[in-house]
Protein backbone atom coordinates (compact mmCIF):
# COMPACT_ATOMS: atom_id res chain seq x y z
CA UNK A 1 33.51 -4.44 8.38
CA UNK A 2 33.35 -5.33 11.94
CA UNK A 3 29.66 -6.02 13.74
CA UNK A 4 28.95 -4.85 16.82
CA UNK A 5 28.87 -7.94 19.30
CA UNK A 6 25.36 -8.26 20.89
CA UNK A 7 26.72 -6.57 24.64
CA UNK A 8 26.92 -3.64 22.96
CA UNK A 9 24.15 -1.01 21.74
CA UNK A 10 24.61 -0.85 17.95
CA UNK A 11 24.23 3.05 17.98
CA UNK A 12 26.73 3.37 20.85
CA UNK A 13 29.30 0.98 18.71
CA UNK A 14 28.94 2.94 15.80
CA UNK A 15 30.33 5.79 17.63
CA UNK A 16 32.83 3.71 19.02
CA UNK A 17 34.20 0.80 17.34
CA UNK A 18 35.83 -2.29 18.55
CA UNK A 19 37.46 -5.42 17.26
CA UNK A 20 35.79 -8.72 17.76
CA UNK A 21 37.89 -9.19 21.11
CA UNK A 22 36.37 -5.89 22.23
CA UNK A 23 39.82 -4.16 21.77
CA UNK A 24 39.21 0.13 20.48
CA UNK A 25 39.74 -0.17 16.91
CA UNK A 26 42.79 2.31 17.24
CA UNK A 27 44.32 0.37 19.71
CA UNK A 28 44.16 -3.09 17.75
CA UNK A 29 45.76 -0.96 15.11
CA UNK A 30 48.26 -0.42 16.83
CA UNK A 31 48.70 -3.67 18.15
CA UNK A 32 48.56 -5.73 14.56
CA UNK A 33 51.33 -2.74 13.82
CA UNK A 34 53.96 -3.91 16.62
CA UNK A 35 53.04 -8.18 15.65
CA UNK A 36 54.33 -7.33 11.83
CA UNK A 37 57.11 -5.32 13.21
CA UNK A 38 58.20 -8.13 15.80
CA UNK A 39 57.66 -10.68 12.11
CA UNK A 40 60.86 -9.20 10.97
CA UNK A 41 58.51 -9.18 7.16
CA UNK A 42 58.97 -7.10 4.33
CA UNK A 43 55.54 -5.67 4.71
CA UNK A 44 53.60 -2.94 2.60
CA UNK A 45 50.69 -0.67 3.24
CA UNK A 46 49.08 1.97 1.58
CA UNK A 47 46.06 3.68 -0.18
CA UNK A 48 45.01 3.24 -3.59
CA UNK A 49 42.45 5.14 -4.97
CA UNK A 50 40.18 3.74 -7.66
CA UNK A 51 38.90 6.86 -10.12
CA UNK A 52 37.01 6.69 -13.32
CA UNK A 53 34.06 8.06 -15.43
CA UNK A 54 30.65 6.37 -13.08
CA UNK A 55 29.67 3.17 -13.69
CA UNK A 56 32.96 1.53 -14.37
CA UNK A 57 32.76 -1.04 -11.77
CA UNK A 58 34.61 0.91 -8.99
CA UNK A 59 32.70 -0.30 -6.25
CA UNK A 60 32.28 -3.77 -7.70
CA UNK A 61 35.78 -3.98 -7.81
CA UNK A 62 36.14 -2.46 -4.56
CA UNK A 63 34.21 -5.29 -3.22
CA UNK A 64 35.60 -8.34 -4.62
CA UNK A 65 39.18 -7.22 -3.25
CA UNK A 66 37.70 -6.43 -0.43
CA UNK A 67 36.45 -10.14 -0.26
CA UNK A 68 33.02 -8.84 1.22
CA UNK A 69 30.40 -6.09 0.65
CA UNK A 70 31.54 -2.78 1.31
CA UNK A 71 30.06 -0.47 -0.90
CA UNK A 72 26.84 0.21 -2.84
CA UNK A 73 26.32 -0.96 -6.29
CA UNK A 74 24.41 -0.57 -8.54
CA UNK A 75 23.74 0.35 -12.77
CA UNK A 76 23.02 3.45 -11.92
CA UNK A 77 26.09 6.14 -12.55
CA UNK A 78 26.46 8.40 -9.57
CA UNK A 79 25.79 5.52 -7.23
CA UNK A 80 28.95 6.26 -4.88
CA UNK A 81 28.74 9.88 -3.25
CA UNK A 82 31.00 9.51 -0.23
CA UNK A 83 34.76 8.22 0.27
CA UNK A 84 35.04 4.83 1.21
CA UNK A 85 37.67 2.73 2.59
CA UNK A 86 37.55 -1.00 2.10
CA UNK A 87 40.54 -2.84 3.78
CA UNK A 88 42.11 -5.66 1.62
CA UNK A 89 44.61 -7.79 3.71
CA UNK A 90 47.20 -10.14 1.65
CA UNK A 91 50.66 -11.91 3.48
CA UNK A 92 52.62 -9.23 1.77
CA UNK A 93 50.68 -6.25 2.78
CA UNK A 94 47.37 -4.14 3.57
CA UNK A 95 45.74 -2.39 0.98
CA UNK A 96 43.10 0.39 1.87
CA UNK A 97 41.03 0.77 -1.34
CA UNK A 98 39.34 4.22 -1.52
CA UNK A 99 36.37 3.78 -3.83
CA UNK A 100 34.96 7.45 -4.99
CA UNK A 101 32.33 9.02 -7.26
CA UNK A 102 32.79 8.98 -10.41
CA UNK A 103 34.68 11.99 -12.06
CA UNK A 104 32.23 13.74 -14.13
CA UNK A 105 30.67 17.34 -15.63
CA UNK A 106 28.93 18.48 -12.86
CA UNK A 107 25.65 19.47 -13.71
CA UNK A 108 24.22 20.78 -9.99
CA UNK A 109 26.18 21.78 -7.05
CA UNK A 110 25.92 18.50 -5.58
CA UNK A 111 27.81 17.41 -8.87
CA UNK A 112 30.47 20.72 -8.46
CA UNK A 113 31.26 18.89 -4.33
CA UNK A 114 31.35 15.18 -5.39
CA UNK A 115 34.10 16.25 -7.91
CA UNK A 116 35.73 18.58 -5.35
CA UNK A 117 35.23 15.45 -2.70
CA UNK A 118 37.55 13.33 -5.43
CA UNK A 119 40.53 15.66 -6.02
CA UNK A 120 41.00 16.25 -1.86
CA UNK A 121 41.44 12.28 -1.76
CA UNK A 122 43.36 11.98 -4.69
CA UNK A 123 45.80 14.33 -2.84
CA UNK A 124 46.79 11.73 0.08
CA UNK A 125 46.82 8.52 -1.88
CA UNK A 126 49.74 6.40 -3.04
CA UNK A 127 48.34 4.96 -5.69
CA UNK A 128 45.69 6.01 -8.40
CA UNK A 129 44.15 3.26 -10.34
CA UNK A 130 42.11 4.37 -13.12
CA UNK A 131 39.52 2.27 -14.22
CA UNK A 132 38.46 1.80 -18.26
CA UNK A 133 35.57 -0.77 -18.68
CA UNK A 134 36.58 -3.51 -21.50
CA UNK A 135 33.13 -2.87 -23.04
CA UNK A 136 33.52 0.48 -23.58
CA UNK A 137 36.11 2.55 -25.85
CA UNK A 138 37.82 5.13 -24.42
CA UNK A 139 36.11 8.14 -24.66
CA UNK A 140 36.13 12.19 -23.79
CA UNK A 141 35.10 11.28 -20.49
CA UNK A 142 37.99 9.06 -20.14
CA UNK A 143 40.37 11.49 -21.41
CA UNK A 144 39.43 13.93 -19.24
CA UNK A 145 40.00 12.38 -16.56
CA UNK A 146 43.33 11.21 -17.21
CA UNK A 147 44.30 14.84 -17.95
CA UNK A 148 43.19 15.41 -14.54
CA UNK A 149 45.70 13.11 -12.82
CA UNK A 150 48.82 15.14 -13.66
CA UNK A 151 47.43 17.73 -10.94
CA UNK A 152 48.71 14.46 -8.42
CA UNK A 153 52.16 14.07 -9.40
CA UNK A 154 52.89 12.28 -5.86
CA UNK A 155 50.72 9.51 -6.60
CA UNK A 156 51.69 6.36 -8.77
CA UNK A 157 49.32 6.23 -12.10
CA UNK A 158 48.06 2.00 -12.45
CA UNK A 159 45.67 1.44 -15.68
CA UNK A 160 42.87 -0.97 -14.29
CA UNK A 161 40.35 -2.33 -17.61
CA UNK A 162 37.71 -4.17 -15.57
CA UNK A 163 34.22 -6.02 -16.84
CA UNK A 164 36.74 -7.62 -19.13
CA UNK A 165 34.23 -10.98 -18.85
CA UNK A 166 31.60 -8.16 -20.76
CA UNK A 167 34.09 -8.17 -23.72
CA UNK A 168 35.65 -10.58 -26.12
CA UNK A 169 39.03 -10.97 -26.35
CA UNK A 170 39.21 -8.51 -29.39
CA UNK A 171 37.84 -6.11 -27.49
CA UNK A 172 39.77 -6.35 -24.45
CA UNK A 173 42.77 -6.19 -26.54
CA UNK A 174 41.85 -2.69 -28.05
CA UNK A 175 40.98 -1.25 -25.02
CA UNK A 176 44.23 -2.33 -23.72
CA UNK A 177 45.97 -0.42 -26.40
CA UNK A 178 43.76 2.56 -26.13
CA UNK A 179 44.59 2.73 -22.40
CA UNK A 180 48.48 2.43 -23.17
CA UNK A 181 48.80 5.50 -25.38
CA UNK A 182 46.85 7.94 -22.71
CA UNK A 183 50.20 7.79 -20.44
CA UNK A 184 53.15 5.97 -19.58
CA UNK A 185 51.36 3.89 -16.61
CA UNK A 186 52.86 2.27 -13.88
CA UNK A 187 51.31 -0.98 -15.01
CA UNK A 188 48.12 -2.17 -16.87
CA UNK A 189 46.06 -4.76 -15.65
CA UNK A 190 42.94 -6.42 -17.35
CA UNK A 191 40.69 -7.57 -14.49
CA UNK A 192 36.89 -8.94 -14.08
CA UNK A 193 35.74 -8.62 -10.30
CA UNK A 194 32.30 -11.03 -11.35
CA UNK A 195 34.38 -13.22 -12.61
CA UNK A 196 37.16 -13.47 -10.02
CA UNK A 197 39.67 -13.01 -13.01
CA UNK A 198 43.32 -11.65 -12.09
CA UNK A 199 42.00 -9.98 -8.71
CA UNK A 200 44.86 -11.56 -7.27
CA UNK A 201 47.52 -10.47 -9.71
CA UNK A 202 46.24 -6.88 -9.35
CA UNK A 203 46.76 -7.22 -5.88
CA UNK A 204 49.92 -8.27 -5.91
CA UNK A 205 51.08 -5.90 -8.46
CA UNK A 206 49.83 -2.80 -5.92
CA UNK A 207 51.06 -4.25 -3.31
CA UNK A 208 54.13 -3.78 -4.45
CA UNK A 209 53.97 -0.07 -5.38
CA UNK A 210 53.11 0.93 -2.01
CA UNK A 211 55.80 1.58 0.24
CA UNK A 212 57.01 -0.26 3.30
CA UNK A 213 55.24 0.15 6.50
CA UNK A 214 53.25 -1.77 9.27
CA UNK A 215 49.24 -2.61 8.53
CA UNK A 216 47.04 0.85 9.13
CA UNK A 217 44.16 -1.45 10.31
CA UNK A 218 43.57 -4.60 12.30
CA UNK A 219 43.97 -7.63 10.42
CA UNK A 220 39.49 -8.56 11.24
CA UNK A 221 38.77 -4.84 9.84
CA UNK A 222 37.32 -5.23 6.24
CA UNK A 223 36.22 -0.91 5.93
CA UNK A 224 35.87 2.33 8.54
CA UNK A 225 32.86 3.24 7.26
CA UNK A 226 30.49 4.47 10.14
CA UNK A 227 27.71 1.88 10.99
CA UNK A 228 25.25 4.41 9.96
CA UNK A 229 26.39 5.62 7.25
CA UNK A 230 26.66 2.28 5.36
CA UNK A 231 23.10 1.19 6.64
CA UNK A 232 21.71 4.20 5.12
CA UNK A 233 23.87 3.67 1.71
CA UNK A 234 22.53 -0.34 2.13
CA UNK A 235 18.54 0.89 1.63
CA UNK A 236 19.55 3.53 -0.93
CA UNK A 237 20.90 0.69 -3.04
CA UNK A 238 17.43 -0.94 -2.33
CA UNK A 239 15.87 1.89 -3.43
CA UNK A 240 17.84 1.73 -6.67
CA UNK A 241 16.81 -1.32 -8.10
CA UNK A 242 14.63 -0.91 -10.51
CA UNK A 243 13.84 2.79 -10.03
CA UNK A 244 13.20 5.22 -13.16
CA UNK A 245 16.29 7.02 -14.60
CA UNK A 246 15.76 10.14 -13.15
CA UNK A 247 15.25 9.40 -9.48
CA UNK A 248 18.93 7.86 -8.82
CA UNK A 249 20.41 11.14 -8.97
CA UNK A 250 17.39 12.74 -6.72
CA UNK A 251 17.47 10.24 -4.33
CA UNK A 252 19.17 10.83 -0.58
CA UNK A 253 18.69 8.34 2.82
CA UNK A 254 19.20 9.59 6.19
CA UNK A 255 18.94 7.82 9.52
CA UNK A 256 16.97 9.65 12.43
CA UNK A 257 18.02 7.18 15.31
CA UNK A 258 18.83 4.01 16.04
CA UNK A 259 17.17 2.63 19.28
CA UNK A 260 18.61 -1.12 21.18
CA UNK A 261 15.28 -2.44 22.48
CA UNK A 262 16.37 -3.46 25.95
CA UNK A 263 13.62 -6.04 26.40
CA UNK A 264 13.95 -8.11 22.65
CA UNK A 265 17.40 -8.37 20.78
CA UNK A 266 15.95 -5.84 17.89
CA UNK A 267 17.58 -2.91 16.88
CA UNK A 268 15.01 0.06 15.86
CA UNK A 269 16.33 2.15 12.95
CA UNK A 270 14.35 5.39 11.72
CA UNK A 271 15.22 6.73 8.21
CA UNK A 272 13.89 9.13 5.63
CA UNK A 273 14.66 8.77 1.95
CA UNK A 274 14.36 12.10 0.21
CA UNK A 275 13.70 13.22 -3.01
CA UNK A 276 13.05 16.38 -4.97
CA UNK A 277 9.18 15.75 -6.25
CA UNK A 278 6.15 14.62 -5.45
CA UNK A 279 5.93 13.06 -8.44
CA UNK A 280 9.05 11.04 -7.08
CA UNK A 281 7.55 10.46 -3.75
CA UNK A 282 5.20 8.89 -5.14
CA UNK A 283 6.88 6.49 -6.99
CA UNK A 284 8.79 5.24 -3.87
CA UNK A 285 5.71 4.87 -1.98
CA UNK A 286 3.95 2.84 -4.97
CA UNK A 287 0.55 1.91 -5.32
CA UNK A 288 -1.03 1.72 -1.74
CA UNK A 289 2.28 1.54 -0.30
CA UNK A 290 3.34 -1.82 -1.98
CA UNK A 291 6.87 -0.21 -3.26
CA UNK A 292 8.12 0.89 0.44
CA UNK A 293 6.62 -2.23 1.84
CA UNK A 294 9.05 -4.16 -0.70
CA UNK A 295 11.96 -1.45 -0.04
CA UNK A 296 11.64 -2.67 3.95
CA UNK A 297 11.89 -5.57 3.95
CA UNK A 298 14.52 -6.15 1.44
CA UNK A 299 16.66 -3.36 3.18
CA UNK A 300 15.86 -5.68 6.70
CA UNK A 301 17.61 -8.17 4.54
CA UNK A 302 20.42 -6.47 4.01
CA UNK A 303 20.89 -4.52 7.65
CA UNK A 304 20.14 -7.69 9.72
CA UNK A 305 23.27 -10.08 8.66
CA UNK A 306 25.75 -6.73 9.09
CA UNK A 307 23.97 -5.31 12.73
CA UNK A 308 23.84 -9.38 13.79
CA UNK A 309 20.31 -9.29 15.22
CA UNK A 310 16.55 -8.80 14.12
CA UNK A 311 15.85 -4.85 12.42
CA UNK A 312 12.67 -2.61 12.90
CA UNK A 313 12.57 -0.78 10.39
CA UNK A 314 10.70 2.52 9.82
CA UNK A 315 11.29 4.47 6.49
CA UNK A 316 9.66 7.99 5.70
CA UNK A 317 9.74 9.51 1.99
CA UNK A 318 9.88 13.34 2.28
CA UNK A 319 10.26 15.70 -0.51
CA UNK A 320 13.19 18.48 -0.47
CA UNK A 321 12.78 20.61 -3.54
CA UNK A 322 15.73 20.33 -5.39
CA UNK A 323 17.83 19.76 -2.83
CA UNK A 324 20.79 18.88 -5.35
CA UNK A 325 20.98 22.31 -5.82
CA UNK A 326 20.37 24.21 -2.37
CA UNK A 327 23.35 24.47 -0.35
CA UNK A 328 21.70 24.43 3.18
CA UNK A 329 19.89 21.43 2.18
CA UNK A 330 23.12 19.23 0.93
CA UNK A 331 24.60 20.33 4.02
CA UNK A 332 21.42 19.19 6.22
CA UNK A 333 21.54 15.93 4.14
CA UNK A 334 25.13 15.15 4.71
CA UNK A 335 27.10 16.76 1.64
């Protein structure tokens, strides 16, 4: 993910984007696009879309490909609720990893539009790489979801088992052959992101199922996530750690503004974490405040290294009454 340089107001940059030589994003696009075309390479580029039950290691995965932080994680299922693109660059070609909820039995409407949110992407992707943890046997969530996949007949099926260093070799063996008989797969690949095992060989191997075609991104451009978007997503993961097993789902952040002070190199950022009780509220907030105390200044953490510059940080807890469920609220809060 490219940083706004310090010339530039962060907010205004979000809106905005440049490369690190201040070239528009678009235009460096097009610019890395014309270099591999003058290179005479065979070069490949594409989008691959990793699916799977939540809390397969999607996003983890996402990440270490990646080669940097791009989206949320967390034990939590349900942690990813938006689209996101992480750009993976290799010598033989670009791959834009779309990490997306988990597929599940929607429960609340927010459930019925993160579903609906995953069958619009699958519908533009080259590549669909389902993921089957090596600790877990394939199960009925599993199945259904590979059921679903015949509705994308365009896209190329690949069989990813990850959190194989979770599982003994036994183990990853089975789930191997349970993954085999659910479909005739374009290939199967046994993977562990913590453990840096066979990223490269996965890689490789989708690399080579995408078709020919000049990088979509600049080469410096790690994800196209808005600036905002992923600082809010940074201090819901925050929030997340720890928390009891009912607020993940409950759980929403917003950002109000971002300010550039024009006197100190310190970006002011105003969010509002909502949830759907009081009860809830009050376990953000903690006992005299010591929770969101804790939540700002490890968020600050986080912000500071991807903004490049000192963080103000105000956070407000607000309670919208089951706002998983009210349609004008999702809306208000971004769904």
């Amino acid at each position: 993910m490219s940083r706004p340089p310090k010339s530039r107001k962060a907010h205004e940059w979000a809106k905005n984007p440049v490369d690190d030589s201040g070239v528009p994003i678009e235009d460096a696009g097009t610019r890395a696009a014309a270099r591999n075309r003058a290179k005479g390479d065979v070069f490949r580029s594409g989008f691959v879309s990793l699916v799977g039950r939540p809390n397969v290691g999607k996003s983890t995965l996402t990440n270490a490909l990646v080669g940097q932080k791009v989206a949320i994680t967390s034990s939590k299922p349900q942690t990813t609720r938006h689209t996101i693109r992480g750009i993976s660059n290799r010598p033989a070609g670009q791959l834009i990893l779309v990490d997306t909820p988990g597929i599940h039995r929607p429960r609340t409407l927010l459930g019925e539009r993160l579903n609906a949110l995953v069958q619009a992407t699958l519908g533009d992707v080259d590549i669909i790489g389902m993921c089957f943890p090596a600790d877990e046997p394939v199960g009925p969530g599993d199945r259904f979801i590979n059921e679903q996949l015949d509705r994308f007949p365009r896209a190329i099926k690949v069989a990813i088992v990850t959190k194989t260093d979770a599982a003994n070799k036994k183990h990853v063996e089975e789930r191997l052959l349970e993954v085999q008989d659910l479909r005739n797969w374009a290939s199967i690949i046994p993977v562990s992101a913590a453990g840096d095992d066979q990223l490269d060989l996965l890689a490789d191997q989708l690399i080579k199922l995408l078709p020919t075609g000049p990088a979509l991104y600049p080469e410096e451009t790690t994800s196209d996530e808005a600036l905002d978007k992923h600082i809010s997503e940074l201090i819901r993961e925050t929030i997340l750690e720890g928390v009891h097993e009912e607020l993940p789902h409950s759980l929403a952040v917003t950002l109000d503004d971002m300010i550039q002070r024009e006197d100190k190199d310190i970006l002011e950022i105003y969010a509002n974490v909502f949830v759907e009780r009081d009860s809830q509220k009050a376990i953000i907030i903690g006992k005299g405040g010591e929770r969101l105390r804790d939540i700002g200044q490890r968020s600050r953490a986080a912000i500071e290294p991807i903004v490049g510059q000192k963080v103000f940080l105000s956070i407000r807890v607000k309670v919208a009454k089951d706002w998983q469920r009210d349609p004008k609220l999702l809306q208000r809060l971004g769904f």
